[in-house]
N, C-alpha and C. Protein backbone atom coordinates (compact mmCIF):
# COMPACT_ATOMS: atom_id res chain seq x y z
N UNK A 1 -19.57 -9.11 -35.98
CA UNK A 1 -20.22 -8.52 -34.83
C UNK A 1 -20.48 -7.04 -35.08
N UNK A 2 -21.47 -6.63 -34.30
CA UNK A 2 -21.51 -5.08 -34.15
C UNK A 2 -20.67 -4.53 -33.84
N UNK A 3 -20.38 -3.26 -34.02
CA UNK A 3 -19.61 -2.77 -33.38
C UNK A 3 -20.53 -2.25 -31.92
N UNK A 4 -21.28 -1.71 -32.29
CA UNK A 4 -22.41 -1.16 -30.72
C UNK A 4 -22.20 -2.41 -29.66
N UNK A 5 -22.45 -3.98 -29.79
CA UNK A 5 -22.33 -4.56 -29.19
C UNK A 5 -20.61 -4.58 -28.45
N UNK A 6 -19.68 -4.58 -29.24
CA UNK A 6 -18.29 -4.68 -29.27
C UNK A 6 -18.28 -3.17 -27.96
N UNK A 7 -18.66 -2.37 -28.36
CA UNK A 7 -18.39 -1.17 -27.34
C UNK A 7 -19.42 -1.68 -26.35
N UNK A 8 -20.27 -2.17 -26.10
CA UNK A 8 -21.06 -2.72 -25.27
C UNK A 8 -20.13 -3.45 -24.11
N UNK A 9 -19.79 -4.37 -24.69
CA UNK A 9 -19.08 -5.36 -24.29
C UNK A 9 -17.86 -5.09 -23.93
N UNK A 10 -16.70 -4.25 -23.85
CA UNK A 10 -15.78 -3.23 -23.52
C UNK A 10 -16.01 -2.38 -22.89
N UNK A 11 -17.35 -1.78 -22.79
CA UNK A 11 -17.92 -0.81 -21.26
C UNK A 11 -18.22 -1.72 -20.51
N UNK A 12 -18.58 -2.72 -20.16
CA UNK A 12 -18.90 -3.85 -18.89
C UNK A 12 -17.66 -4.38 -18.24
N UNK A 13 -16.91 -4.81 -19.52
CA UNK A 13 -15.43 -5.20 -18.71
C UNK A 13 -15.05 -3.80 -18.32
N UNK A 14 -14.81 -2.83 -18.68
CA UNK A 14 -14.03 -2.18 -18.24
C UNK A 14 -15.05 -1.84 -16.55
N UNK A 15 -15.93 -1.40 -16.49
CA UNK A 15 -16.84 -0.94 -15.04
C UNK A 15 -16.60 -2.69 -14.49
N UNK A 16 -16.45 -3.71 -14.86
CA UNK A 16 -16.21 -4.67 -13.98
C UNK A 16 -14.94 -4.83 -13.42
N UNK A 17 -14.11 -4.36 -14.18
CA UNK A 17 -12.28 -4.33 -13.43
C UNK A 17 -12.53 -2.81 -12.58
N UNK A 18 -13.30 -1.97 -12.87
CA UNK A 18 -13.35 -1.04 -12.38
C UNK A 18 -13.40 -1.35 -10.78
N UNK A 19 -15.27 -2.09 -10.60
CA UNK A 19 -15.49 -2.47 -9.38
C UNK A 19 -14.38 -3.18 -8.64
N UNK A 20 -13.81 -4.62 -9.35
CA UNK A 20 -12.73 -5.20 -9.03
C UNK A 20 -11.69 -4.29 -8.01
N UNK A 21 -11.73 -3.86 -8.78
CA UNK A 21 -10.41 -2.95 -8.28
C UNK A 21 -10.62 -2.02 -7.01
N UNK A 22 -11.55 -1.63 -6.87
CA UNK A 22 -12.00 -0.74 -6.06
C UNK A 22 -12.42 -1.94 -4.71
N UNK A 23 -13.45 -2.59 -4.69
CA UNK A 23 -13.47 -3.77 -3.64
C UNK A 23 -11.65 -3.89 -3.16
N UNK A 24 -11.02 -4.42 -3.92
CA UNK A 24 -9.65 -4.77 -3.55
C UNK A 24 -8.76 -3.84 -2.69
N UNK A 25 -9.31 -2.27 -3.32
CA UNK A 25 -8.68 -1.31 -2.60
C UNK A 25 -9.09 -1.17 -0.97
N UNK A 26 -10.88 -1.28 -1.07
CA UNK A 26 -11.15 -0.85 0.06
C UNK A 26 -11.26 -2.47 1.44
N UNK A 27 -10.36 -3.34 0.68
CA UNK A 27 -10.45 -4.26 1.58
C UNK A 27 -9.03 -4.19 2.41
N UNK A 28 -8.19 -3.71 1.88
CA UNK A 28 -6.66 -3.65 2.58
C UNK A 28 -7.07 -2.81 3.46
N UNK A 29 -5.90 -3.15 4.72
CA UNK A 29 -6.27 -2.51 6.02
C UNK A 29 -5.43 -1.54 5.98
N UNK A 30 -5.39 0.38 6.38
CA UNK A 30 -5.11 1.11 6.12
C UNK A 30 -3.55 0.97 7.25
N UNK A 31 -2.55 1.65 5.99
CA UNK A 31 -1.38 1.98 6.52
C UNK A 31 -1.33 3.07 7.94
N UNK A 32 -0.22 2.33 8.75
CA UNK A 32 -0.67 3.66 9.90
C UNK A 32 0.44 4.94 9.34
N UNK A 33 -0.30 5.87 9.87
CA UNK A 33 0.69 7.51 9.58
C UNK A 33 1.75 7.01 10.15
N UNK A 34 2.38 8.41 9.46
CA UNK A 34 3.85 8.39 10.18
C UNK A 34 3.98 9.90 10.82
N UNK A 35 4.83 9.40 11.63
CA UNK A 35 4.37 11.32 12.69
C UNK A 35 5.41 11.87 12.18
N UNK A 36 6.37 12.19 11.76
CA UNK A 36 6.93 13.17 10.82
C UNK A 36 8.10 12.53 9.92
N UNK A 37 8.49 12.95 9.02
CA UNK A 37 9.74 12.53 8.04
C UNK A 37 10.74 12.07 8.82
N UNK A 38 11.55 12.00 8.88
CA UNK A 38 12.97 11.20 9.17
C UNK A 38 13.93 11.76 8.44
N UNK A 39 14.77 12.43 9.87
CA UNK A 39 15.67 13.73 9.48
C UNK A 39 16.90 13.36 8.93
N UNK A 40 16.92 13.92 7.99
CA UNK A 40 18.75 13.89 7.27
C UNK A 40 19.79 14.44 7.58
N UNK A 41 20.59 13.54 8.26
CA UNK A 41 21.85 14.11 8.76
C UNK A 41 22.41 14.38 7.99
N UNK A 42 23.38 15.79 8.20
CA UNK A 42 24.32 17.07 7.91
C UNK A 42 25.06 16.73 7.79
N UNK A 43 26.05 15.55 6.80
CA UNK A 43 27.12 15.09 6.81
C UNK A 43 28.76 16.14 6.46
N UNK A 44 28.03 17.45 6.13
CA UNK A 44 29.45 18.56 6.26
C UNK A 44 29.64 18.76 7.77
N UNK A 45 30.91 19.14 8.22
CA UNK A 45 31.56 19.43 9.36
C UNK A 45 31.19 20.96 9.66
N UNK A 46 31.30 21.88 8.49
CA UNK A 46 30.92 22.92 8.70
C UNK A 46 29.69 22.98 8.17
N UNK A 47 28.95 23.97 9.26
CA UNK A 47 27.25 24.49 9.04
C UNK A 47 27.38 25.85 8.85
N UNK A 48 26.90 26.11 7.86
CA UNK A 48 26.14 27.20 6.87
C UNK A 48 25.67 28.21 7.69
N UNK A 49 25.96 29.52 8.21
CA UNK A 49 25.02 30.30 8.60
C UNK A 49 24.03 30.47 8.09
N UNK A 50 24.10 30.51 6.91
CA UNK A 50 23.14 30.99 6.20
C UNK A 50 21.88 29.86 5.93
N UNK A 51 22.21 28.44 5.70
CA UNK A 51 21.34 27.43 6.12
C UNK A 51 20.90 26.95 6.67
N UNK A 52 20.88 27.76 7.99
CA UNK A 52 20.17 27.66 9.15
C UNK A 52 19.65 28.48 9.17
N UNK A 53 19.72 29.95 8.65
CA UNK A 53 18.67 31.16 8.53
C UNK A 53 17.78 31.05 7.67
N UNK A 54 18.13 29.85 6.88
CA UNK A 54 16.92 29.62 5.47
C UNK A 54 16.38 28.60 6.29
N UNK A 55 16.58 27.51 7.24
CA UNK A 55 15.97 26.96 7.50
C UNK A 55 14.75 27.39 8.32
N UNK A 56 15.40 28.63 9.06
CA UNK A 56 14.45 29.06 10.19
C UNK A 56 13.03 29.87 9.54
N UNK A 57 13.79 30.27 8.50
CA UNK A 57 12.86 30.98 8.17
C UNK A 57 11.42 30.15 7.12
N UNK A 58 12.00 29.33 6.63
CA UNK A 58 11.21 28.47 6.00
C UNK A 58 10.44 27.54 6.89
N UNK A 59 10.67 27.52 8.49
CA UNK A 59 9.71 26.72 9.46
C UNK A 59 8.49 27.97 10.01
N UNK A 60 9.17 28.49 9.59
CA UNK A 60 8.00 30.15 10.24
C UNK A 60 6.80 30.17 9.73
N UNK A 61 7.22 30.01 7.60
CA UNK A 61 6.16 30.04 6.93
C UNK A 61 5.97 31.29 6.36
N UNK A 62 4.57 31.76 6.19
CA UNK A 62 4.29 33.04 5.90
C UNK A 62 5.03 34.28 6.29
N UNK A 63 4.70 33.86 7.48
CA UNK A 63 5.95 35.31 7.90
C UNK A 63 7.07 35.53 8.07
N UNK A 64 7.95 34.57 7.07
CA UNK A 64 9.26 35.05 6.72
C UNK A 64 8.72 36.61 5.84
N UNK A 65 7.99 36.06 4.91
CA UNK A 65 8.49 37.49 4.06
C UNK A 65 8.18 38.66 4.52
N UNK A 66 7.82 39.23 5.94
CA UNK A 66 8.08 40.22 6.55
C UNK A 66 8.62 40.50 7.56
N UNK A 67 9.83 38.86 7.43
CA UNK A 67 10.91 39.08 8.56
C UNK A 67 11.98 40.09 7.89
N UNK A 68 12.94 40.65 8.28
CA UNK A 68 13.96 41.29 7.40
C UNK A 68 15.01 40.14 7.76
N UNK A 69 15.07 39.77 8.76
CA UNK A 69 16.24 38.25 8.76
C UNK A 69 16.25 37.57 7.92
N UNK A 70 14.91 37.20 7.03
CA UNK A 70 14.43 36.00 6.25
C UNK A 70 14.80 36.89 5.14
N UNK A 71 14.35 38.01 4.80
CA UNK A 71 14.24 39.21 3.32
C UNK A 71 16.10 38.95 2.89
N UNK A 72 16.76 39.25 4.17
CA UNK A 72 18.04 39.17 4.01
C UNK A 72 18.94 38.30 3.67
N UNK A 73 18.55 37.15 4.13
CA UNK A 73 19.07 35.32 4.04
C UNK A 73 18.62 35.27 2.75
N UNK A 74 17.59 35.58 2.11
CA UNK A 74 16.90 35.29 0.67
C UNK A 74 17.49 35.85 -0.51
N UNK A 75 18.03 37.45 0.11
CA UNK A 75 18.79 37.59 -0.74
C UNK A 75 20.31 37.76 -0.87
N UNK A 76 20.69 36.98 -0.02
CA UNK A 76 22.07 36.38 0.22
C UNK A 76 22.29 35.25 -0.53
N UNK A 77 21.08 34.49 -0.57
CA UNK A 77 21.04 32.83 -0.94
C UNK A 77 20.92 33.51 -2.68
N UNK A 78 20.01 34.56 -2.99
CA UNK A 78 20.21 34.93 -4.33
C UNK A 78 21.21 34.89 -5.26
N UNK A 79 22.05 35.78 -4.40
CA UNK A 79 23.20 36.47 -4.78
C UNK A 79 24.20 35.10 -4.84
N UNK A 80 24.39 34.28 -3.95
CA UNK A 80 24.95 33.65 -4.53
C UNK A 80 24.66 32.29 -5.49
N UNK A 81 23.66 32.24 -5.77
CA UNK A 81 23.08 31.41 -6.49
C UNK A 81 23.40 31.81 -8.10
N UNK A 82 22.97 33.03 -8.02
CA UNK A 82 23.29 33.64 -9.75
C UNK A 82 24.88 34.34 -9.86
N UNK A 83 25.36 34.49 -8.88
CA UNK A 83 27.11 34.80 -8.85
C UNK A 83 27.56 34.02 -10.49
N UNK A 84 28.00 35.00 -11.30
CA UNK A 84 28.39 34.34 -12.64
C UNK A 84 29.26 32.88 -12.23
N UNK A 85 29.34 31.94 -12.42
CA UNK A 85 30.39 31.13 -12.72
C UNK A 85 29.86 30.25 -11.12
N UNK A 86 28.92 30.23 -10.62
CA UNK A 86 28.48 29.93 -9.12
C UNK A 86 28.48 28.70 -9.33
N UNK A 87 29.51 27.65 -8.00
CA UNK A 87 28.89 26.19 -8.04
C UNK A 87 28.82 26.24 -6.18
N UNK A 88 27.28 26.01 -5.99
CA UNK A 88 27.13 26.46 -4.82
C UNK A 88 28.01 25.57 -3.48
N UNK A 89 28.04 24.85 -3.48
CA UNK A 89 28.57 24.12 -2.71
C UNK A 89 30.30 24.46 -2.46
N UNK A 90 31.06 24.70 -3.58
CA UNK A 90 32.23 25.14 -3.40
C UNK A 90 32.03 26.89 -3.07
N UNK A 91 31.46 27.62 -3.31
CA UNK A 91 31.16 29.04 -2.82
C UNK A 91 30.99 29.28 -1.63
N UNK A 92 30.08 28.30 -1.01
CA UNK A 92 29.49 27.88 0.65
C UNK A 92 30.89 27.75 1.00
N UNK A 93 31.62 27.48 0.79
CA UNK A 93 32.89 26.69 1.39
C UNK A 93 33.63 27.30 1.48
N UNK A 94 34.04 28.50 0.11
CA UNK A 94 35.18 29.69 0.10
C UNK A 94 34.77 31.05 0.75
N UNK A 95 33.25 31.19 0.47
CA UNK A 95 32.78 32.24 1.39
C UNK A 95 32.96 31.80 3.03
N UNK A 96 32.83 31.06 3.48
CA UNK A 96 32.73 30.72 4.89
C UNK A 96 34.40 30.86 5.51
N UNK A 97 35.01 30.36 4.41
CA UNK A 97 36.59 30.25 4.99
C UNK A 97 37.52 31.95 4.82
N UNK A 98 36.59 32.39 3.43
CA UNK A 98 37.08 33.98 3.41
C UNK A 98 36.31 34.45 4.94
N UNK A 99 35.07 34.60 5.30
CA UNK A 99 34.97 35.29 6.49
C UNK A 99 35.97 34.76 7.89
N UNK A 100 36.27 33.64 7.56
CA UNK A 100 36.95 33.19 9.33
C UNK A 100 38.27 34.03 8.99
N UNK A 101 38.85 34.16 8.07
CA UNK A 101 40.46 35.06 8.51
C UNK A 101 40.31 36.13 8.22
């Protein structure tokens, strides 16, 4: 065989699974939205000041970064993020219990 024919014949199948496929897509009946995510419960006992100030500030949007609440939480969350030897979750835990006494 040719090869011209051979590529011939490999561009048709392929634009025919193409169409295929596309008919198939646009025949399913569209999923309905969903009106927002589905919230994940906080399974620690203790809440984070500070993860609630990142939260707030991250629902704001843009204008955190000329909140100083948000400037401040950001670089709180910094600081302890790169703290040499940092495993955040146990830090959250010893910082929170060093401020209560």
């Amino acid at each position: 065989m040719d090869t011209k024919l051979l590529a011939r014949i490999g561009a048709i199948i392929f634009v025919a699974i193409a169409i295929t496929m596309t008919a198939i897509e646009m025949s399913r009946a569209p999923e309905p939205a969903r009106e927002e995510p589905a919230a994940v419960a906080d399974s620690s006992e203790t809440v984070d000041p500070l993860l609630i100030e990142l939260r707030r500030c991250q629902s704001i949007g843009a204008a955190g970064a000329s909140d100083s609440d948000c400037l401040r939480a950001w670089a709180e969350n910094r600081r302890r993020f790169l703290a040499p030897g940092a495993r955040p979750a146990a830090r959250i835990a010893e910082d929170a219990s060093a401020q209560e006494n």
